[in-house]
PDB file of N, CA and C in Angstrom:
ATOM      1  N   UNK A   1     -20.451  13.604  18.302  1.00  0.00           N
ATOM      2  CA  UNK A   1     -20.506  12.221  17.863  1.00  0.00           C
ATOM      3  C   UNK A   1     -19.670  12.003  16.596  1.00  0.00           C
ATOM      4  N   UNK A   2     -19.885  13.192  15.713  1.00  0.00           N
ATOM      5  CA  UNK A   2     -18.963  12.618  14.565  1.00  0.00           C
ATOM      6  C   UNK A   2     -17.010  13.068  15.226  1.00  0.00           C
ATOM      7  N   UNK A   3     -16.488  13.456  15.979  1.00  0.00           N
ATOM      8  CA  UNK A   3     -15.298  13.241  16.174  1.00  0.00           C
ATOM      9  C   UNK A   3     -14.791  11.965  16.606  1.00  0.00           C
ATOM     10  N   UNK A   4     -16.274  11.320  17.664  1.00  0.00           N
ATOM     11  CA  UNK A   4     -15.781   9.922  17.938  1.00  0.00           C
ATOM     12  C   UNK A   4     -15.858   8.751  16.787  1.00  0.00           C
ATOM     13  N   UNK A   5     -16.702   9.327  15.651  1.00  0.00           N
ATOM     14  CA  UNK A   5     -16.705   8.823  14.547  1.00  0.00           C
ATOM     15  C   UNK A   5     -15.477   8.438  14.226  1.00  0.00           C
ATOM     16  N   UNK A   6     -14.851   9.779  13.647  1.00  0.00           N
ATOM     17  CA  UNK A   6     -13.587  10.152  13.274  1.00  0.00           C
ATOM     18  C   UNK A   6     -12.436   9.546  13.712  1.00  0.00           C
ATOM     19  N   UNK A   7     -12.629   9.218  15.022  1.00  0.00           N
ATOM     20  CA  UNK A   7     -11.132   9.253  15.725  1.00  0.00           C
ATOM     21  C   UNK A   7     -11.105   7.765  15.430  1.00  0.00           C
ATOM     22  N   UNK A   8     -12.311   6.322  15.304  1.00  0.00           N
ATOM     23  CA  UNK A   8     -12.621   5.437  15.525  1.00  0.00           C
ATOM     24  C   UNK A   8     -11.722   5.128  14.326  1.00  0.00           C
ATOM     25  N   UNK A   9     -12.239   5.919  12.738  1.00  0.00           N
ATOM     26  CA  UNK A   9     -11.984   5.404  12.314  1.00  0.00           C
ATOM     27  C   UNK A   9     -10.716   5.374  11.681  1.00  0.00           C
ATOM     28  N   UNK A  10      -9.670   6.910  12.330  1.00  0.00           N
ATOM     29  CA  UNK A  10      -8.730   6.376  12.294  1.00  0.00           C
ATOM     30  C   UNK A  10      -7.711   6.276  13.074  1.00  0.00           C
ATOM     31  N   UNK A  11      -7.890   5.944  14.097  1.00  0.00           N
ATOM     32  CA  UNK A  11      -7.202   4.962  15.053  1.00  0.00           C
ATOM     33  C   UNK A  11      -7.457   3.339  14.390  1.00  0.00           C
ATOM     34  N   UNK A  12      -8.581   3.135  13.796  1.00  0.00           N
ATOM     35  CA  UNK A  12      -8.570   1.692  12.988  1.00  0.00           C
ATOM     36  C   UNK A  12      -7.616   1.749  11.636  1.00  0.00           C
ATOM     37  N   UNK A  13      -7.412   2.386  11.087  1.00  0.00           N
ATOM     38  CA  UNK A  13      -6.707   2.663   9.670  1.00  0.00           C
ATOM     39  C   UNK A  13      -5.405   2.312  10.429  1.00  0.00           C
ATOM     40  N   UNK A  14      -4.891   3.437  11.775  1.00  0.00           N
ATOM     41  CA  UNK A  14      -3.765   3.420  11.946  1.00  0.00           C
ATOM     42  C   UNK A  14      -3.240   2.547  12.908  1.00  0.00           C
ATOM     43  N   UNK A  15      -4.083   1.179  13.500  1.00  0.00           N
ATOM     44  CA  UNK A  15      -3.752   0.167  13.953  1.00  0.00           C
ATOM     45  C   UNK A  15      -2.779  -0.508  12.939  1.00  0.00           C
ATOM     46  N   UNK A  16      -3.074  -0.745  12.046  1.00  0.00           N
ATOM     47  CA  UNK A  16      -2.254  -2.112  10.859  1.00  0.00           C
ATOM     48  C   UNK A  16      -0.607  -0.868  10.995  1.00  0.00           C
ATOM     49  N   UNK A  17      -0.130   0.473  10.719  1.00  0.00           N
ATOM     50  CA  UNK A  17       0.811   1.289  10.515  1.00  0.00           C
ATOM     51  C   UNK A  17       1.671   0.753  11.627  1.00  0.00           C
ATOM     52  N   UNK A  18       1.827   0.344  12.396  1.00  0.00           N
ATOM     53  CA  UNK A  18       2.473   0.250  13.371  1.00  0.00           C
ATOM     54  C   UNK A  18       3.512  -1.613  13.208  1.00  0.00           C
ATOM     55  N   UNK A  19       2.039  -2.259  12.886  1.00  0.00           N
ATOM     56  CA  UNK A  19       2.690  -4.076  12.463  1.00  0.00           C
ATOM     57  C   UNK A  19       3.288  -3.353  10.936  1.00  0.00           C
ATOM     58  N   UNK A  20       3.031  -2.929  10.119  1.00  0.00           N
ATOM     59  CA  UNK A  20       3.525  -2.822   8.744  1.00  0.00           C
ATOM     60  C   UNK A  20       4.958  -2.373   8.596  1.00  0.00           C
ATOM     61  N   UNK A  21       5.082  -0.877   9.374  1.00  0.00           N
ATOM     62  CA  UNK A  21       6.521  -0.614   9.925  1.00  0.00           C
ATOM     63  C   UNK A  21       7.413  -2.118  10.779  1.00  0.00           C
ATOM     64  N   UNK A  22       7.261  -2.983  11.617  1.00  0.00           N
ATOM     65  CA  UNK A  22       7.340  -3.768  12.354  1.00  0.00           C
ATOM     66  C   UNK A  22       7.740  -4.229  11.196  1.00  0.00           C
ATOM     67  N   UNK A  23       7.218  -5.086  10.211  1.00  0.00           N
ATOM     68  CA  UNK A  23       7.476  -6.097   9.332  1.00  0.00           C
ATOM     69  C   UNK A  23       8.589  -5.756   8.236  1.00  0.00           C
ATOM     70  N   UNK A  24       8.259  -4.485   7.773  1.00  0.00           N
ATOM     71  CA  UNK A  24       9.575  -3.864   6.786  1.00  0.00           C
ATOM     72  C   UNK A  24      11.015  -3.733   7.839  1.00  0.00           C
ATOM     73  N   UNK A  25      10.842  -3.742   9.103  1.00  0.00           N
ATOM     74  CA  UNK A  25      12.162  -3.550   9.945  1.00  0.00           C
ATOM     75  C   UNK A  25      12.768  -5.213   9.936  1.00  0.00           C
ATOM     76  N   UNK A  26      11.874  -6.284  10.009  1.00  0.00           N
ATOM     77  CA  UNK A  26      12.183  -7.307  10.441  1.00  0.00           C
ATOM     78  C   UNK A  26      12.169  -8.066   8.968  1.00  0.00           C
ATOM     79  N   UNK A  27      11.496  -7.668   8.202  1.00  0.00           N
ATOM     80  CA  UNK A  27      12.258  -8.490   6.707  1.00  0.00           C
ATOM     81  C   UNK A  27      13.215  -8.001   6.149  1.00  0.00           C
ATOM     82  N   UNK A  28      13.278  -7.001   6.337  1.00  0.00           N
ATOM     83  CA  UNK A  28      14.416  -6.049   5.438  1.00  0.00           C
ATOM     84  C   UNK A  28      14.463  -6.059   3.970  1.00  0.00           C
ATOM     85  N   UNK A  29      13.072  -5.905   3.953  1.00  0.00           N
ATOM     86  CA  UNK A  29      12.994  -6.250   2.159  1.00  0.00           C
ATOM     87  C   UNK A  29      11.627  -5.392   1.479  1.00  0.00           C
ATOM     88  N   UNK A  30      11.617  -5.049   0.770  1.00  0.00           N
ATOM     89  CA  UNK A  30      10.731  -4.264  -0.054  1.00  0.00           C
ATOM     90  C   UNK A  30       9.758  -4.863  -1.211  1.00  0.00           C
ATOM     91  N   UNK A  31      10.005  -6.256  -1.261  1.00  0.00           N
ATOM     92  CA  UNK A  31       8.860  -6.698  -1.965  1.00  0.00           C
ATOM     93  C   UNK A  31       7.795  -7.204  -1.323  1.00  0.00           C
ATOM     94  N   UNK A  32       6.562  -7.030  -2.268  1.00  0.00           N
ATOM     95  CA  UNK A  32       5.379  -7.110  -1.697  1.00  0.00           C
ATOM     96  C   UNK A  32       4.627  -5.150  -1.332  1.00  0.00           C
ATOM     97  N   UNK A  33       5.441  -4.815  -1.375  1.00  0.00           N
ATOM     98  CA  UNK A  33       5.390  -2.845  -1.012  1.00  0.00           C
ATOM     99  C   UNK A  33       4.873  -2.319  -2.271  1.00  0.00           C
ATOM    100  N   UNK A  34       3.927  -1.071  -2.208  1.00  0.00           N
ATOM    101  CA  UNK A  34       3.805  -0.379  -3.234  1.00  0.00           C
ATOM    102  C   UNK A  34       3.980   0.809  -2.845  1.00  0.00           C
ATOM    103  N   UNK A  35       4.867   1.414  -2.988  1.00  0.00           N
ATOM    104  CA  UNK A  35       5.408   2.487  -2.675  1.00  0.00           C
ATOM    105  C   UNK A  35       4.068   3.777  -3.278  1.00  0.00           C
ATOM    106  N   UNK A  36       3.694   3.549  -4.343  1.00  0.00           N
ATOM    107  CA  UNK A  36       2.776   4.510  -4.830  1.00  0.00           C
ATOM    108  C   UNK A  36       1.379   4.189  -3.806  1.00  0.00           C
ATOM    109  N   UNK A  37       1.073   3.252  -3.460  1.00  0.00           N
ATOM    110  CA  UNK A  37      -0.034   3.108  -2.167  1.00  0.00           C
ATOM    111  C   UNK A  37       0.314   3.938  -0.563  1.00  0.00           C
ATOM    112  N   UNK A  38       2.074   3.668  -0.442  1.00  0.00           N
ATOM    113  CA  UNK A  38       2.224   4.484   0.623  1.00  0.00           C
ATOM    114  C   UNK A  38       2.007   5.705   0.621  1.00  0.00           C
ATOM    115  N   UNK A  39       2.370   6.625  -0.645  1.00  0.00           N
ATOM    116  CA  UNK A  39       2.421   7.913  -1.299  1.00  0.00           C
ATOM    117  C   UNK A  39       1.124   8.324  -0.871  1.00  0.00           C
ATOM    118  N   UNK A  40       0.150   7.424  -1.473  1.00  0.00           N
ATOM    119  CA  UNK A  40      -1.734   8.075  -2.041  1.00  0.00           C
ATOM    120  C   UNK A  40      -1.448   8.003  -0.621  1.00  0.00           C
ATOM    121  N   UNK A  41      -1.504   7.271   0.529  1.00  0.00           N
ATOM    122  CA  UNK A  41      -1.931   7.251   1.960  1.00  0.00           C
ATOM    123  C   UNK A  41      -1.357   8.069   2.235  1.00  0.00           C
ATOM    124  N   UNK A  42      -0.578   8.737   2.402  1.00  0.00           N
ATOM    125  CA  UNK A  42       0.587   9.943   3.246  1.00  0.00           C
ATOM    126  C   UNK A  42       0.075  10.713   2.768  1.00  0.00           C
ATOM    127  N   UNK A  43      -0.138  11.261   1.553  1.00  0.00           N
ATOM    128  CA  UNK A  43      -1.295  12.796   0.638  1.00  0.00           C
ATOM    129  C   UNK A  43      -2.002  12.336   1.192  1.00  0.00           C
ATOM    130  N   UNK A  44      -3.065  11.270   1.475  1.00  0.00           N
ATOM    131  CA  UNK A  44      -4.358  11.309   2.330  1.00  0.00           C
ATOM    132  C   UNK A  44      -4.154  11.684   3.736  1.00  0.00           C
ATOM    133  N   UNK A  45      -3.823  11.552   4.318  1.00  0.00           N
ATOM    134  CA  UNK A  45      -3.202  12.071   5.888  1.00  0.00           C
ATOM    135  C   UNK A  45      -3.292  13.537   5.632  1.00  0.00           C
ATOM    136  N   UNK A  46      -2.041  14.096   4.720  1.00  0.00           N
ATOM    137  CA  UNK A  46      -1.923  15.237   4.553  1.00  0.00           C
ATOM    138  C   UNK A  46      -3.423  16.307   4.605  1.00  0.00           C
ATOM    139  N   UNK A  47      -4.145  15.790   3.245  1.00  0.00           N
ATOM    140  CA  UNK A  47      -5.126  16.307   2.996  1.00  0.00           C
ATOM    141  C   UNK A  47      -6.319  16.584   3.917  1.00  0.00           C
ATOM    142  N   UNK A  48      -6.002  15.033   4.749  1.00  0.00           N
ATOM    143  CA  UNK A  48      -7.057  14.689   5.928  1.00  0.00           C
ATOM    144  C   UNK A  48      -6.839  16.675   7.294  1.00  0.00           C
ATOM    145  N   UNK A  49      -5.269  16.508   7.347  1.00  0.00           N
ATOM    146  CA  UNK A  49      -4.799  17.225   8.205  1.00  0.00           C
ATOM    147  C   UNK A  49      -5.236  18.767   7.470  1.00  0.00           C
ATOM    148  N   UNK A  50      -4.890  19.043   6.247  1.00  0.00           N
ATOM    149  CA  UNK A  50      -5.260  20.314   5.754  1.00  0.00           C
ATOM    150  C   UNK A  50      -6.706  20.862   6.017  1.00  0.00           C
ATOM    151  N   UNK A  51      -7.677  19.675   5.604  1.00  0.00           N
ATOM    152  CA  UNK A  51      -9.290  20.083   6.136  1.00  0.00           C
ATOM    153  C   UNK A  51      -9.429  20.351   7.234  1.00  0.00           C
ATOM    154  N   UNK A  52      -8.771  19.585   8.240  1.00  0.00           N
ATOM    155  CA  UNK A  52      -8.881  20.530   9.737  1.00  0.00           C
ATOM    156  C   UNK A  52      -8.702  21.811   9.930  1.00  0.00           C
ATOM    157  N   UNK A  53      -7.572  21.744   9.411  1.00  0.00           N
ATOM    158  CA  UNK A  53      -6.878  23.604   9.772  1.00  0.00           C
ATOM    159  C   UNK A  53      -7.929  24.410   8.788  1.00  0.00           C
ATOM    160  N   UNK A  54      -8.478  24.067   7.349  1.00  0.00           N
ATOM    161  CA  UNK A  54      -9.185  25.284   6.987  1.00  0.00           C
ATOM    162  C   UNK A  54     -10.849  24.519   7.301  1.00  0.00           C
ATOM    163  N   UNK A  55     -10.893  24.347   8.442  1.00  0.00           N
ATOM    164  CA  UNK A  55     -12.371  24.328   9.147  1.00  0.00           C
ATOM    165  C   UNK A  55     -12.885  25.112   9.749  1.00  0.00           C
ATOM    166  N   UNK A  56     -13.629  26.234  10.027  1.00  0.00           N
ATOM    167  CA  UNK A  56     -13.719  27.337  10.500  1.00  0.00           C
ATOM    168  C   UNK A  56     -13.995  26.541  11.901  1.00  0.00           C
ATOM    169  N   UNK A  57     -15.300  25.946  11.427  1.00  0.00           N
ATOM    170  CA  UNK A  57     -15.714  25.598  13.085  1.00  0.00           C
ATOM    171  C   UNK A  57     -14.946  24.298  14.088  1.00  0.00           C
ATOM    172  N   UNK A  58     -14.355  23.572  13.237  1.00  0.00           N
ATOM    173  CA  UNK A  58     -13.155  22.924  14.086  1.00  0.00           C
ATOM    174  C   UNK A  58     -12.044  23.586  14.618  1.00  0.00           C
ATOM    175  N   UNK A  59     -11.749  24.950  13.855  1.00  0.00           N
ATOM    176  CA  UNK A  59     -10.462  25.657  14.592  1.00  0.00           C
ATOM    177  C   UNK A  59     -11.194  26.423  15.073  1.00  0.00           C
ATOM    178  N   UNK A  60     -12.404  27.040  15.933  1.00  0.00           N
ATOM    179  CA  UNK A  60     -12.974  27.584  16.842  1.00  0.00           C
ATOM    180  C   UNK A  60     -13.067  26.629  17.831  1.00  0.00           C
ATOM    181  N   UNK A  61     -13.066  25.408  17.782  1.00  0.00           N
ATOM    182  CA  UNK A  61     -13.113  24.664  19.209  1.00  0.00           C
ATOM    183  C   UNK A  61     -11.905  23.849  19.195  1.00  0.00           C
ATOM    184  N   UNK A  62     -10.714  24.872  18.166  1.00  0.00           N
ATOM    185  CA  UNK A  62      -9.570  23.906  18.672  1.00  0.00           C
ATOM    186  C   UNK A  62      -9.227  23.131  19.986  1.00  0.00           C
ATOM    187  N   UNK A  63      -9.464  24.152  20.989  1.00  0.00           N
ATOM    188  CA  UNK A  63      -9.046  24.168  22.392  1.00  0.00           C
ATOM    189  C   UNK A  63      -9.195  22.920  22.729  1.00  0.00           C
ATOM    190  N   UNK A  64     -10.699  22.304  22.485  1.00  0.00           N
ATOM    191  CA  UNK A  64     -11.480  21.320  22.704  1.00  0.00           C
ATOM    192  C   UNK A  64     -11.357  20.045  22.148  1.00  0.00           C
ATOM    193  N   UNK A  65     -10.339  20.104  20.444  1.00  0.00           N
ATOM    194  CA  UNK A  65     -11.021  18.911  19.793  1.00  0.00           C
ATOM    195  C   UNK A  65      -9.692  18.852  18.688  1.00  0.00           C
ATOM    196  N   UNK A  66      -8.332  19.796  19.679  1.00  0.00           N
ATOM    197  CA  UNK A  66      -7.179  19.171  19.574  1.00  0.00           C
ATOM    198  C   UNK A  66      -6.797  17.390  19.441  1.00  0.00           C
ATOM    199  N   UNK A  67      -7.050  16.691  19.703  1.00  0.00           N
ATOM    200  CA  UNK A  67      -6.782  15.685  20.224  1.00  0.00           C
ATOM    201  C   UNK A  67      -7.068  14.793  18.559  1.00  0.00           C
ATOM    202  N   UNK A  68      -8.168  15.296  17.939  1.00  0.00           N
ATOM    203  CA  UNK A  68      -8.264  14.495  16.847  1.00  0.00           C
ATOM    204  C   UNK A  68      -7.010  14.497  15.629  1.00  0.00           C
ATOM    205  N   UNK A  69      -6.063  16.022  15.784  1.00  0.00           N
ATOM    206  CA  UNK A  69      -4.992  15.642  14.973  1.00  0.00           C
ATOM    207  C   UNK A  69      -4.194  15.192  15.439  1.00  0.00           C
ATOM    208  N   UNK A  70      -3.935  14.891  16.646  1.00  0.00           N
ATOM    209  CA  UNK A  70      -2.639  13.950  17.302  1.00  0.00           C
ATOM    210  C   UNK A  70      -3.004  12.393  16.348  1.00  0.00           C
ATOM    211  N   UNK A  71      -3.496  12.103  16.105  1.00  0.00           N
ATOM    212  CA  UNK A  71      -4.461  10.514  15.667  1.00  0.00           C
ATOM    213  C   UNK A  71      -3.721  10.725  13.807  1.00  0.00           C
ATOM    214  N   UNK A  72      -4.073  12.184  13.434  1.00  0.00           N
ATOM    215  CA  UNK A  72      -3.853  12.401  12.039  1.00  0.00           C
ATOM    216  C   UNK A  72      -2.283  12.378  11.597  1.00  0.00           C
ATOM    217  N   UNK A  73      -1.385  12.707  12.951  1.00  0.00           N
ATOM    218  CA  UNK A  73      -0.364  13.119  12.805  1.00  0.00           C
ATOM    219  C   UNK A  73       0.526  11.815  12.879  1.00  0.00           C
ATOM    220  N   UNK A  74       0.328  11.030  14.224  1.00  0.00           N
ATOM    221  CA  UNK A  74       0.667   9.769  14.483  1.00  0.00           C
ATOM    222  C   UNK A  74       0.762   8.563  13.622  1.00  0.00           C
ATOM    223  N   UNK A  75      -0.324   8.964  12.731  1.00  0.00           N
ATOM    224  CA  UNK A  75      -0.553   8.219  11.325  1.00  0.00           C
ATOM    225  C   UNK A  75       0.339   8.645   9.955  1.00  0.00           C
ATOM    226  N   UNK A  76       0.277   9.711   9.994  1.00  0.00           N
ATOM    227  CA  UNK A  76       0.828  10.330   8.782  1.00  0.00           C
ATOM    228  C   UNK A  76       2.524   9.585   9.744  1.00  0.00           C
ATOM    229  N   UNK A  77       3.105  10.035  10.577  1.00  0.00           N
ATOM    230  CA  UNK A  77       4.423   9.293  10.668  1.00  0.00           C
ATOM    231  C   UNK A  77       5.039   7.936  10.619  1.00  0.00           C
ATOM    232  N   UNK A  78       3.974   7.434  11.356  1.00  0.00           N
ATOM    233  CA  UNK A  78       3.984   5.619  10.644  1.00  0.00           C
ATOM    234  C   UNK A  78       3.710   5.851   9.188  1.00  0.00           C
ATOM    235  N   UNK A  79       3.119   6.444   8.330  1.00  0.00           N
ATOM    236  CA  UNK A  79       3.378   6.048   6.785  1.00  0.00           C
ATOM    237  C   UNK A  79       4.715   6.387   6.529  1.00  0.00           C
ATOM    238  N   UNK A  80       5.157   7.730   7.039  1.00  0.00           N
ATOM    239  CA  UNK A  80       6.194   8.108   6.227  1.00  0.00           C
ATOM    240  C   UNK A  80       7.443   7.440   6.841  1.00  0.00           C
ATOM    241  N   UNK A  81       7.459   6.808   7.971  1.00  0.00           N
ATOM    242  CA  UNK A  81       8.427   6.031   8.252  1.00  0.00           C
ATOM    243  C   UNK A  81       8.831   4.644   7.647  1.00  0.00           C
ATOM    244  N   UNK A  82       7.393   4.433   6.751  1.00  0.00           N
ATOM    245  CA  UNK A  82       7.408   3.277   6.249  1.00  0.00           C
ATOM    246  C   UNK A  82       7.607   3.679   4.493  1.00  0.00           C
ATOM    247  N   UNK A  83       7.492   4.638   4.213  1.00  0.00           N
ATOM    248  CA  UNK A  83       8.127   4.926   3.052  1.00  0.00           C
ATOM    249  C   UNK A  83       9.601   4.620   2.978  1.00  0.00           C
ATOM    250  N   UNK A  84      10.275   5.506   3.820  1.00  0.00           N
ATOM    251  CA  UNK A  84      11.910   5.782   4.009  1.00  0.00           C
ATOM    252  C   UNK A  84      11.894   4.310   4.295  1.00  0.00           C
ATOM    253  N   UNK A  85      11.503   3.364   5.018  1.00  0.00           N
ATOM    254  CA  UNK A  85      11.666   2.030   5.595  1.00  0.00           C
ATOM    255  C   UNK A  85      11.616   1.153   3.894  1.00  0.00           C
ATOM    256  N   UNK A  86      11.144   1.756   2.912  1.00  0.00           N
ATOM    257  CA  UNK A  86      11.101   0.845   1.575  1.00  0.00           C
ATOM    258  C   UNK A  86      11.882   1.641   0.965  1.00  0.00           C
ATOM    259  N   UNK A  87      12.732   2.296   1.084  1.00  0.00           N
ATOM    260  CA  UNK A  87      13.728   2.859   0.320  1.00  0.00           C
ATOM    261  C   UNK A  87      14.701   1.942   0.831  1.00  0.00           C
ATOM    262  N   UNK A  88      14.906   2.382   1.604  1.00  0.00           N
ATOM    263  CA  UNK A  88      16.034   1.692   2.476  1.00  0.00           C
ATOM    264  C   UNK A  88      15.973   0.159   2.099  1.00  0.00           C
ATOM    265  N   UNK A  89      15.075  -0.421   2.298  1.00  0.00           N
ATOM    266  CA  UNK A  89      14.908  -2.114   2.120  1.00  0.00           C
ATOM    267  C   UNK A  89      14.707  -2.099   0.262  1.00  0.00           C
ATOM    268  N   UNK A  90      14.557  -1.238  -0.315  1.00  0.00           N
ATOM    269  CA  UNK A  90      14.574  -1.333  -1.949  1.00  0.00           C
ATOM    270  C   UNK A  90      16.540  -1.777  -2.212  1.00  0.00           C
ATOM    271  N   UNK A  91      16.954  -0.829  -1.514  1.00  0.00           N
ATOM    272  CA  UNK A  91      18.278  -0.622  -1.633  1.00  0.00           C
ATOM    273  C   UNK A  91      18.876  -2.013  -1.752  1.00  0.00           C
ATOM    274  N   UNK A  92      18.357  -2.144  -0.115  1.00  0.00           N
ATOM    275  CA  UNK A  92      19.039  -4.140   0.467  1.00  0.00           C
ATOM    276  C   UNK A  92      18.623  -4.625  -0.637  1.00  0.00           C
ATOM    277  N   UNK A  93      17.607  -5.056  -0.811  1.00  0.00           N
ATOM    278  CA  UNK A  93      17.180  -5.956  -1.976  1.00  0.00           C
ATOM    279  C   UNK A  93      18.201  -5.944  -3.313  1.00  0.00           C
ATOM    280  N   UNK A  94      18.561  -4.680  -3.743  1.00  0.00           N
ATOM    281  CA  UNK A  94      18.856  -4.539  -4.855  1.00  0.00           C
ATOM    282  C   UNK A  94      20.425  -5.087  -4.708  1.00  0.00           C
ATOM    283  N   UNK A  95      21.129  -5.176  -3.429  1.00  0.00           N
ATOM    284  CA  UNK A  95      22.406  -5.318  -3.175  1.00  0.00           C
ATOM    285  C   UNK A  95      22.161  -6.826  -3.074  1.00  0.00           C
ATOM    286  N   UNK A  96      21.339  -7.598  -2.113  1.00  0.00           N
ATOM    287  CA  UNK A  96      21.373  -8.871  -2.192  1.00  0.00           C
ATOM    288  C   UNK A  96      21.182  -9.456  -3.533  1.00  0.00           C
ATOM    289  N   UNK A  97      20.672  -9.089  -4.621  1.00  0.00           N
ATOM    290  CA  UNK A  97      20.565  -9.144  -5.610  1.00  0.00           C
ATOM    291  C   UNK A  97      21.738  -9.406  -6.648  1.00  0.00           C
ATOM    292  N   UNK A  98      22.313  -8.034  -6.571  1.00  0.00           N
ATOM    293  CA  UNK A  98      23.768  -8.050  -6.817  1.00  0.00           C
ATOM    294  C   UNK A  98      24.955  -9.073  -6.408  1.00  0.00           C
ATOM    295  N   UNK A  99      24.807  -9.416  -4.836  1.00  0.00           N
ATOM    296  CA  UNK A  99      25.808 -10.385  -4.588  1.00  0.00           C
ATOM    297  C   UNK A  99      25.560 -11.577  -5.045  1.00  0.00           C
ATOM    298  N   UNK A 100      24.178 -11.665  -5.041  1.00  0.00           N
ATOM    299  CA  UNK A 100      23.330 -13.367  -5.520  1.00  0.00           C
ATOM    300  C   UNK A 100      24.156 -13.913  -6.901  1.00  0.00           C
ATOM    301  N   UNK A 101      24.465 -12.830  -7.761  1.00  0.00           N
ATOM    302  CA  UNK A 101      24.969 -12.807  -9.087  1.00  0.00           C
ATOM    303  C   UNK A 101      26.252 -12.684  -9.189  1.00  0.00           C
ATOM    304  N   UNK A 102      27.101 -13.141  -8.045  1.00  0.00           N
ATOM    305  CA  UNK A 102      28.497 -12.606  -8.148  1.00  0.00           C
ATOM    306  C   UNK A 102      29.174 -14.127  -8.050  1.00  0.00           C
TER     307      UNK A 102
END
């Protein structure tokens, strides 16, 4: 019961990762972003993913209960795609910026 816990709740976290990426592709802009919020979330993923692996009794029924880091992993890449996605749109910004002033 607690994996379906687990998976519930983040497959819910990692519903919004998917429109958020979506929106940084289609504004092309980086304000409104906190890059240090994407950060803490991506170390949280991370960390989330590290407690699995040193779980004794979750990596005894890996076989079985694989499936909950596909959810951890899927997530952690929508953040980090949306990091690089505010670099990239920091950049634009900073160039539209530049021409605005020319």
């Amino acid at each position: 019961m607690s994996e379906l816990l687990e998976i519930i709740m983040i497959v819910s976290f990692g519903a919004s990762w998917p429109l958020n990426v979506a929106k940084s592709l289609r504004t092309r802009s980086a304000k409104g972003k906190s890059v240090a919020f994407l950060l803490f979330i991506f170390f949280g993923y991370i960390a989330g993913i590290a407690s699995k692996f040193t779980n004794a009794a979750y990596m005894a029924q890996f076989a079985d209960k694989w499936y909950v880091l596909v959810f951890y992993f899927l997530n952690l890449s929508m953040v980090g795609l949306d990091i690089i996605l505010y670099f990239r749109n920091r950049k634009l910004d900073k160039e539209r910026e530049k021409n605005a002033g020319v």
